[in-house]
C-alpha atoms as a PDB file:
ATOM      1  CA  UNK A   1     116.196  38.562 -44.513  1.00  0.00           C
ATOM      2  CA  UNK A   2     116.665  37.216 -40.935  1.00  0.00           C
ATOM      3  CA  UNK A   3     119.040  35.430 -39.157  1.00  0.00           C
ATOM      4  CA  UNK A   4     117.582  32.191 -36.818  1.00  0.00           C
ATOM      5  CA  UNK A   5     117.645  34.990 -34.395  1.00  0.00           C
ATOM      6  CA  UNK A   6     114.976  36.939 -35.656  1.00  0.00           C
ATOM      7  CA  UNK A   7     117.584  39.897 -36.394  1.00  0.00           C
ATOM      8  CA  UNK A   8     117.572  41.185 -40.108  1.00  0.00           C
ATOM      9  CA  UNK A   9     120.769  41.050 -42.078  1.00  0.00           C
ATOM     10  CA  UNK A  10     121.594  43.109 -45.008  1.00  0.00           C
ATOM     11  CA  UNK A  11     123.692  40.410 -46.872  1.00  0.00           C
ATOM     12  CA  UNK A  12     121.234  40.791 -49.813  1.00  0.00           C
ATOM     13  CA  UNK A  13     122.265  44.420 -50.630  1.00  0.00           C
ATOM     14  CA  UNK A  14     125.067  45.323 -52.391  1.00  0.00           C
ATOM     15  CA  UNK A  15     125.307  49.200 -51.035  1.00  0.00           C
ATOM     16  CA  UNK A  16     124.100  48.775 -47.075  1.00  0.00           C
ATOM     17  CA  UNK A  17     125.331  52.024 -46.530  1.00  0.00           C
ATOM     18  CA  UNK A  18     123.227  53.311 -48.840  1.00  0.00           C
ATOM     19  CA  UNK A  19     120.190  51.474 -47.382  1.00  0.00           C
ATOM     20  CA  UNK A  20     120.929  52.679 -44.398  1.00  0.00           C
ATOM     21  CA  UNK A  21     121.141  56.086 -45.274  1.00  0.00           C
ATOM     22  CA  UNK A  22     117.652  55.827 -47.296  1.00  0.00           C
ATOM     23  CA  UNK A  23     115.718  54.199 -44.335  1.00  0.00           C
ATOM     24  CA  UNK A  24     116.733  57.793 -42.379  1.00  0.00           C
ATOM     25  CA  UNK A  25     114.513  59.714 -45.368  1.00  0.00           C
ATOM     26  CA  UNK A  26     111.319  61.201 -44.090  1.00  0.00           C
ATOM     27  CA  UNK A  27     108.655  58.976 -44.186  1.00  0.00           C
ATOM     28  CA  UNK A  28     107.503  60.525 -47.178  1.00  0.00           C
ATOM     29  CA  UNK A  29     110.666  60.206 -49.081  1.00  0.00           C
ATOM     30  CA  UNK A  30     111.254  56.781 -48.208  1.00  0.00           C
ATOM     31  CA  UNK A  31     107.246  56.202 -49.227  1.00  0.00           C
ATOM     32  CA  UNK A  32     108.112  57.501 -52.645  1.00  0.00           C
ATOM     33  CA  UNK A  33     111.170  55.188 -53.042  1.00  0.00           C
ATOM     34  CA  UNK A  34     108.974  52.249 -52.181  1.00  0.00           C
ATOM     35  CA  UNK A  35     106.759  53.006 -54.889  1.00  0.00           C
ATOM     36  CA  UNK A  36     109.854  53.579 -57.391  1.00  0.00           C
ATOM     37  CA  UNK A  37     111.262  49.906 -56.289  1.00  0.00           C
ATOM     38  CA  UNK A  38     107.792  48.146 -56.469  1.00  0.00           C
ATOM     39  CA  UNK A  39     106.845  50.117 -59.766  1.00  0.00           C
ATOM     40  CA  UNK A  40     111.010  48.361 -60.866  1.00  0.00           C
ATOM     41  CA  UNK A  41     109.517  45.028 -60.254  1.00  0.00           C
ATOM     42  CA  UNK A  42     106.044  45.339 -62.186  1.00  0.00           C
ATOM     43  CA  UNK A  43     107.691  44.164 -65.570  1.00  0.00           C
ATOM     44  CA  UNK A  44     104.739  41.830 -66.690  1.00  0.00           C
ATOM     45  CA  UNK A  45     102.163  44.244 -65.188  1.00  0.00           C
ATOM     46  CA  UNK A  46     101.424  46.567 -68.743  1.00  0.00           C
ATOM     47  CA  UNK A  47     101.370  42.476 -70.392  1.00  0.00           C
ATOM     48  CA  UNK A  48      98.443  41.499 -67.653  1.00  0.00           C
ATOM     49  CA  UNK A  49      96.693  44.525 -67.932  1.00  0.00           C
ATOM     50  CA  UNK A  50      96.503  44.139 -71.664  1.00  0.00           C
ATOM     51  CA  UNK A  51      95.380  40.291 -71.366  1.00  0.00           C
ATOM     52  CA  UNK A  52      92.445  41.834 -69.008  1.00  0.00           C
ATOM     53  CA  UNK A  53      91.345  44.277 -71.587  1.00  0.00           C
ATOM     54  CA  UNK A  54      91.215  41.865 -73.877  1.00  0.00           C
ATOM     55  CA  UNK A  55      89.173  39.363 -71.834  1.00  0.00           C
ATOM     56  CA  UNK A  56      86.542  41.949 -70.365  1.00  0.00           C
ATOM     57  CA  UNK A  57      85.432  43.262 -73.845  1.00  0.00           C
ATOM     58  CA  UNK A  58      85.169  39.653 -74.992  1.00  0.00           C
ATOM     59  CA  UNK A  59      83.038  39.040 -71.873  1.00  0.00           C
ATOM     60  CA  UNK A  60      80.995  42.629 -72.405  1.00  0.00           C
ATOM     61  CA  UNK A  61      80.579  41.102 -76.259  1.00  0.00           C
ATOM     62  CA  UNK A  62      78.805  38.162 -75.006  1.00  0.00           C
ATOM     63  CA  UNK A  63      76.923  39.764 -72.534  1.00  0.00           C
ATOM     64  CA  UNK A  64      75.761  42.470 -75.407  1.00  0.00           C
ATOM     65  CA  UNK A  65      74.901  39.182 -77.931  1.00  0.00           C
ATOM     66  CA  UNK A  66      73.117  37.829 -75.017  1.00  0.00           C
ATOM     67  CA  UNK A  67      74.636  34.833 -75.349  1.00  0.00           C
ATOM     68  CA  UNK A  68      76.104  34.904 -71.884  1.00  0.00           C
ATOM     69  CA  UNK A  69      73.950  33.992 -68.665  1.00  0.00           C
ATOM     70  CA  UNK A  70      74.136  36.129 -66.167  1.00  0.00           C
ATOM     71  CA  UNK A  71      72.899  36.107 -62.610  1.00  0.00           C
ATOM     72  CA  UNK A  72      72.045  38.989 -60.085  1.00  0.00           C
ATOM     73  CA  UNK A  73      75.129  40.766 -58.168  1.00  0.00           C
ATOM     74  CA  UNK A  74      73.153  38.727 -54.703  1.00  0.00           C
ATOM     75  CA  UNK A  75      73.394  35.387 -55.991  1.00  0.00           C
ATOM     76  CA  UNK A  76      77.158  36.292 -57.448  1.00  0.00           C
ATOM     77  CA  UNK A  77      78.424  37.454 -53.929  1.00  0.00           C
ATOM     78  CA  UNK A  78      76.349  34.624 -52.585  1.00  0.00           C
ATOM     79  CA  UNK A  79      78.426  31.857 -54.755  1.00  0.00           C
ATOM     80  CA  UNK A  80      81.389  34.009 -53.915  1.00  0.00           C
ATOM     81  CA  UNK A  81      81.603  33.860 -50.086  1.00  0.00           C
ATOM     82  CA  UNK A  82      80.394  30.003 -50.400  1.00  0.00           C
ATOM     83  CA  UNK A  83      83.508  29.524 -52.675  1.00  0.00           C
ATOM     84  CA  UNK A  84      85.527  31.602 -49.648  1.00  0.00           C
ATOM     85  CA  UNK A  85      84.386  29.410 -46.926  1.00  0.00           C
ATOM     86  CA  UNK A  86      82.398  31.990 -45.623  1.00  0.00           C
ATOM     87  CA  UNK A  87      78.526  32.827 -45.129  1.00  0.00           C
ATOM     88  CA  UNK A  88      76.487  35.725 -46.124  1.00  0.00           C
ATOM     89  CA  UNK A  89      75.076  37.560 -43.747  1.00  0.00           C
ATOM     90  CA  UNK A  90      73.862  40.919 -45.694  1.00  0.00           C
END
């Protein structure tokens, strides 16, 4: 968070002591602590993941009925880039 200064507060945490005392880890530590937090947050992730599965080996079943068209991996990243606003040039 930032004030209209551009300064960061810590209003948002409830132990800033304890945030300050973490940011003095070793880079290392406090790389592994960012992981932990971010790994916290990834509640839906194992749901997504599974929804994925699912939809690639539907897609790999059509492909293997040959009932899906497919197209070669040039003409893919071709479409791709157009969709991107951007040209090929490989």
């Amino acid at each position: 968070m930032e004030t209209k200064s551009g300064h960061a507060t810590l209003d948002f945490v409830s132990d800033p002591k304890r945030l300050l005392e973490d940011l003095r880890l070793p880079a290392e530590e406090r790389a592994a602590l960012a992981g932990a937090l971010i790994e916290s947050l990834d509640l839906e992730v194992d749901e997504v993941e599974a929804a994925w599965s699912v939809e690639i080996g539907r897609r790999l079943e059509r492909v293997d009925a040959g009932v899906a068209k497919t197209i070669p991996w040039s003409e893919a990243r071709r479409r791709i880039l157009a969709a991107a606003g951007r040209a090929s040039n490989a």
